[in-house]
C-alpha atoms as a PDB file:
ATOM      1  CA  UNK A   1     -54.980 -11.062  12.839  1.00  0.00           C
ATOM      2  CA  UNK A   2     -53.554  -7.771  14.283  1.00  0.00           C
ATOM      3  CA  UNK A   3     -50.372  -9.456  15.069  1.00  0.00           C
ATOM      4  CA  UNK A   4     -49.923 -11.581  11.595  1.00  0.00           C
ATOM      5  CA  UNK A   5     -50.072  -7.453  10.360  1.00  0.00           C
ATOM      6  CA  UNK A   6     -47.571  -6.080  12.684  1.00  0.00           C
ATOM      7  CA  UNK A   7     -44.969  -9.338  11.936  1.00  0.00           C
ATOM      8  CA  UNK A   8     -45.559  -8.407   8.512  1.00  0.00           C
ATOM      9  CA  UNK A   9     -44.633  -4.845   8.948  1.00  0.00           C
ATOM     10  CA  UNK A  10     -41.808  -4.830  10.776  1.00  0.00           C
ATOM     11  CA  UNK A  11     -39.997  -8.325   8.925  1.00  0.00           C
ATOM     12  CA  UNK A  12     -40.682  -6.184   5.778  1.00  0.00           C
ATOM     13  CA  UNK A  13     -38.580  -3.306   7.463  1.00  0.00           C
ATOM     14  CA  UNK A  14     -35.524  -5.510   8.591  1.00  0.00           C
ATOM     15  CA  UNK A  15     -32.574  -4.439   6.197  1.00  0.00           C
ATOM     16  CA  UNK A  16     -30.993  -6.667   3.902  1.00  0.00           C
ATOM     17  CA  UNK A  17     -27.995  -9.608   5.081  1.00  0.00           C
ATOM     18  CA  UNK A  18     -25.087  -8.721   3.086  1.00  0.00           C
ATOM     19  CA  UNK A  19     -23.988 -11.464   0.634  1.00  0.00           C
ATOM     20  CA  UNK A  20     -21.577 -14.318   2.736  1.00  0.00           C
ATOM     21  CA  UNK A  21     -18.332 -13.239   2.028  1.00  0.00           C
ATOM     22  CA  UNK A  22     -16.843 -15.765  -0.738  1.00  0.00           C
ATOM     23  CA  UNK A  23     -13.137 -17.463   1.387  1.00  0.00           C
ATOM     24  CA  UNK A  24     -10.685 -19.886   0.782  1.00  0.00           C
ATOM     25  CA  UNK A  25      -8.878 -21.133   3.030  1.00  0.00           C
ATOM     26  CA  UNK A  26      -4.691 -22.474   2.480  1.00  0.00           C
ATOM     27  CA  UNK A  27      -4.375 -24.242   6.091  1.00  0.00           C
ATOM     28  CA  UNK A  28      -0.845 -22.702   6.350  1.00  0.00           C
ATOM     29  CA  UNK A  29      -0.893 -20.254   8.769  1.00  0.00           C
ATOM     30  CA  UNK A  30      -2.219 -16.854  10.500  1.00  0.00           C
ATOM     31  CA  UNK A  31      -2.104 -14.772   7.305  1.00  0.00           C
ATOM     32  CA  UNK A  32      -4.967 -13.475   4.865  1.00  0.00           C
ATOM     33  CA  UNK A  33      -6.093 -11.511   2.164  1.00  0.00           C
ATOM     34  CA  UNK A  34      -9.247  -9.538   1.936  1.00  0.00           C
ATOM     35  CA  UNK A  35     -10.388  -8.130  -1.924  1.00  0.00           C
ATOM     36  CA  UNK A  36     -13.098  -5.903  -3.104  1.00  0.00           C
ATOM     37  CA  UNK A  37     -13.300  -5.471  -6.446  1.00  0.00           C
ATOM     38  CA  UNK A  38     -14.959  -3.254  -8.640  1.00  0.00           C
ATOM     39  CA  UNK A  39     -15.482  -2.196 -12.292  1.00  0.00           C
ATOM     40  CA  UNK A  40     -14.166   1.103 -14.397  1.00  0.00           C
ATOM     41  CA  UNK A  41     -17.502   2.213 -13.290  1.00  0.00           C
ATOM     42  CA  UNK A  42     -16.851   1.740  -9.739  1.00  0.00           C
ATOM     43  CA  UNK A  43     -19.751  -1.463  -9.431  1.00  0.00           C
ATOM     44  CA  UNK A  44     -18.721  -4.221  -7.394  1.00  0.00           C
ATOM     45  CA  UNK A  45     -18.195  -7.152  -9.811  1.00  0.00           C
ATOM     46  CA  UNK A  46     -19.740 -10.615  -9.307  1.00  0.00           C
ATOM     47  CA  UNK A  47     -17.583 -13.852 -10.159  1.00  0.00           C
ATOM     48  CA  UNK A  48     -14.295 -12.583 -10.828  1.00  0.00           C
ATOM     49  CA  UNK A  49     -11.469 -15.015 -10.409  1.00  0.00           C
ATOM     50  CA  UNK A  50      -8.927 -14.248  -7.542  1.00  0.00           C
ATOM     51  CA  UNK A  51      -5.750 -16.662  -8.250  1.00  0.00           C
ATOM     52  CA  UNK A  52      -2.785 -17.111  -6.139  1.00  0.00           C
ATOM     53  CA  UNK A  53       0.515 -19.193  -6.255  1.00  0.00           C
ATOM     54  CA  UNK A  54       1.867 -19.944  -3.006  1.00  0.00           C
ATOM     55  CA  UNK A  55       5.438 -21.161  -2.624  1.00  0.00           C
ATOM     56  CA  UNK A  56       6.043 -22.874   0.959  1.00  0.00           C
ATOM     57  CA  UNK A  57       8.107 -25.156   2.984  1.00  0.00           C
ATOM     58  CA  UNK A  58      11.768 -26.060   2.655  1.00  0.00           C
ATOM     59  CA  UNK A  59      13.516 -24.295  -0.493  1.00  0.00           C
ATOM     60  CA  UNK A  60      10.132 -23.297  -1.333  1.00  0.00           C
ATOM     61  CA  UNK A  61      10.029 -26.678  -3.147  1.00  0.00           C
ATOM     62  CA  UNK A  62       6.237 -27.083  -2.199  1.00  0.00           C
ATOM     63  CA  UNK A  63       3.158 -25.388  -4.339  1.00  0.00           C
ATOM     64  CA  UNK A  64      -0.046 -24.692  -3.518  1.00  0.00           C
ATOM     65  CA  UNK A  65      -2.854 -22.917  -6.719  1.00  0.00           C
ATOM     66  CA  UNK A  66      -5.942 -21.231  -4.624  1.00  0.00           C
ATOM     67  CA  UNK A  67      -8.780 -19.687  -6.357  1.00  0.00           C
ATOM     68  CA  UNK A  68     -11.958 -17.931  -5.243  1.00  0.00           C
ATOM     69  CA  UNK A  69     -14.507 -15.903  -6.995  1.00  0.00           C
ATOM     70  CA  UNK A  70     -16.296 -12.941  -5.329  1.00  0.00           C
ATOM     71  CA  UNK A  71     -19.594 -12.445  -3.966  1.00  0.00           C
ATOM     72  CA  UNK A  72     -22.072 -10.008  -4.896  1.00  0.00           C
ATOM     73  CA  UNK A  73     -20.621  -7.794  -3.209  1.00  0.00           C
ATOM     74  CA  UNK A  74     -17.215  -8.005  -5.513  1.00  0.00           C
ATOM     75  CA  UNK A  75     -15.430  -9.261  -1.894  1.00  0.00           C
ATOM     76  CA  UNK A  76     -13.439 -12.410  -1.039  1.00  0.00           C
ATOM     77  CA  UNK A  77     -10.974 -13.337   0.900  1.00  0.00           C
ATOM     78  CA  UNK A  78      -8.127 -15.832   0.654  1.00  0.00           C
ATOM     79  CA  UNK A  79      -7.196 -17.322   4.524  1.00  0.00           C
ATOM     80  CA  UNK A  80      -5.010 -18.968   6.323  1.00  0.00           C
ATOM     81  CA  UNK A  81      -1.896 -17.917   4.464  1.00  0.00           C
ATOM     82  CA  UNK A  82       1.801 -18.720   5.502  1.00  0.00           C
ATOM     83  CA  UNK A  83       3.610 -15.830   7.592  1.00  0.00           C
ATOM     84  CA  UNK A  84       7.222 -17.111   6.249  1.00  0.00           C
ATOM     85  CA  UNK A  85       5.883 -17.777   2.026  1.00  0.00           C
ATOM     86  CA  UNK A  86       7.582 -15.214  -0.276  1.00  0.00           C
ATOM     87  CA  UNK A  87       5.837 -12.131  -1.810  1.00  0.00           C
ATOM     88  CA  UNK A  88       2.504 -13.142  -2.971  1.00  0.00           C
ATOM     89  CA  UNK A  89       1.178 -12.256  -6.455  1.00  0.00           C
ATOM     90  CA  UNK A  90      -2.595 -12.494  -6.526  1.00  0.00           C
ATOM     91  CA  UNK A  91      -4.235 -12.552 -10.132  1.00  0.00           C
ATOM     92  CA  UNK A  92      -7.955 -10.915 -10.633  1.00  0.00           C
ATOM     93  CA  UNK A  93      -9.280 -11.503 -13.886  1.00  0.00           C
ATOM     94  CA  UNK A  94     -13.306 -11.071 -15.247  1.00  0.00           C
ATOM     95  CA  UNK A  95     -14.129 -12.069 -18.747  1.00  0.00           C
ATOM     96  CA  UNK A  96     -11.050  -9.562 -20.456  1.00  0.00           C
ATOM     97  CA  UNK A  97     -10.159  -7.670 -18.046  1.00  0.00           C
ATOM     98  CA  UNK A  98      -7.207  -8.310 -15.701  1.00  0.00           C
ATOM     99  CA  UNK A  99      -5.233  -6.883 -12.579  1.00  0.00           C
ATOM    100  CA  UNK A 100      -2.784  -7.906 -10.437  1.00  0.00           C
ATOM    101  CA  UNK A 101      -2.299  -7.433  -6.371  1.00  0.00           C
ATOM    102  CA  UNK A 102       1.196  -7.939  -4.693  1.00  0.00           C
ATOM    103  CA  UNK A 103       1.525  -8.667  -0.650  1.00  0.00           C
ATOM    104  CA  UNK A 104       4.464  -8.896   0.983  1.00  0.00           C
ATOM    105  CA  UNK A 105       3.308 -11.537   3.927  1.00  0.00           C
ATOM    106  CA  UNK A 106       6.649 -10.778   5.443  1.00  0.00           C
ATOM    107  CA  UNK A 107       5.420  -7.058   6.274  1.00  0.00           C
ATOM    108  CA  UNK A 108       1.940  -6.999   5.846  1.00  0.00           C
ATOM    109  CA  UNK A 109       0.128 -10.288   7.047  1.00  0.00           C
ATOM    110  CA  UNK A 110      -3.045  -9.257   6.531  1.00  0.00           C
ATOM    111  CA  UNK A 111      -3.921  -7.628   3.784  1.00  0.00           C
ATOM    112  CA  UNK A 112      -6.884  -5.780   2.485  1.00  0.00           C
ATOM    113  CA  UNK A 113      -6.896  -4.860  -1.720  1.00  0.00           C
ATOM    114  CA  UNK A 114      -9.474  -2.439  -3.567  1.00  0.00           C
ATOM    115  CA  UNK A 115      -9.156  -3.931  -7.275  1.00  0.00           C
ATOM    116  CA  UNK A 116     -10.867  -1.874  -9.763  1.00  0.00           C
ATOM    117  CA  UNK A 117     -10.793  -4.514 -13.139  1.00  0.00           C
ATOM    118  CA  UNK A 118      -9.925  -2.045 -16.205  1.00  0.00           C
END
């Protein structure tokens, strides 16, 4: 009986798992994209919509639409990205409120945005 107590205690005194980070993943290469978003009042924001057009390949004839929503935590993170695709323009929306995220994969392969959705 003692130890069913102690278990108790110390499993209630274990701190919290963060949320699993929301990702989606392109399959084109060693690049990424890491976003935390957050409201006007600084909150992280739940569900918001991270979309992203990715022109690849020869000419840049081939297309690829990714979208991922965040966690809990307002984070996501788009992987797997091409090193040689042009200048990325990622879209954040949430209900009516919108922002948008440029990255150069050319000079900055890995990215990491702070969105705050106005």
């Amino acid at each position: 009986m003692l130890a069913l107590i102690a278990f108790v205690f110390i499993a209630a005194q274990e701190p919290a798992k963060p949320a699993d980070l929301s990702v989606i993943e392109a399959r084109l290469g060693p690049c990424a994209a890491d976003f935390t978003v957050t409201g006007a009042d600084g909150k992280p924001v739940y569900a918001a919509t991270i979309h992203v057009r990715i022109r690849y390949g020869f000419l840049s004839l081939k297309r690829m639409d990714l979208e991922v929503g965040t966690n809990s935590d307002g984070r996501a993170r788009i992987d797997t990205l091409p090193a040689s695709a042009r200048r990325l323009v990622y879209d954040i929306t949430k209900d009516d409120k919108k922002a948008s995220v440029e990255q150069n994969l050319a000079t900055t392969c890995r990215g990491t945005h702070n969105v705050s959705l106005k």
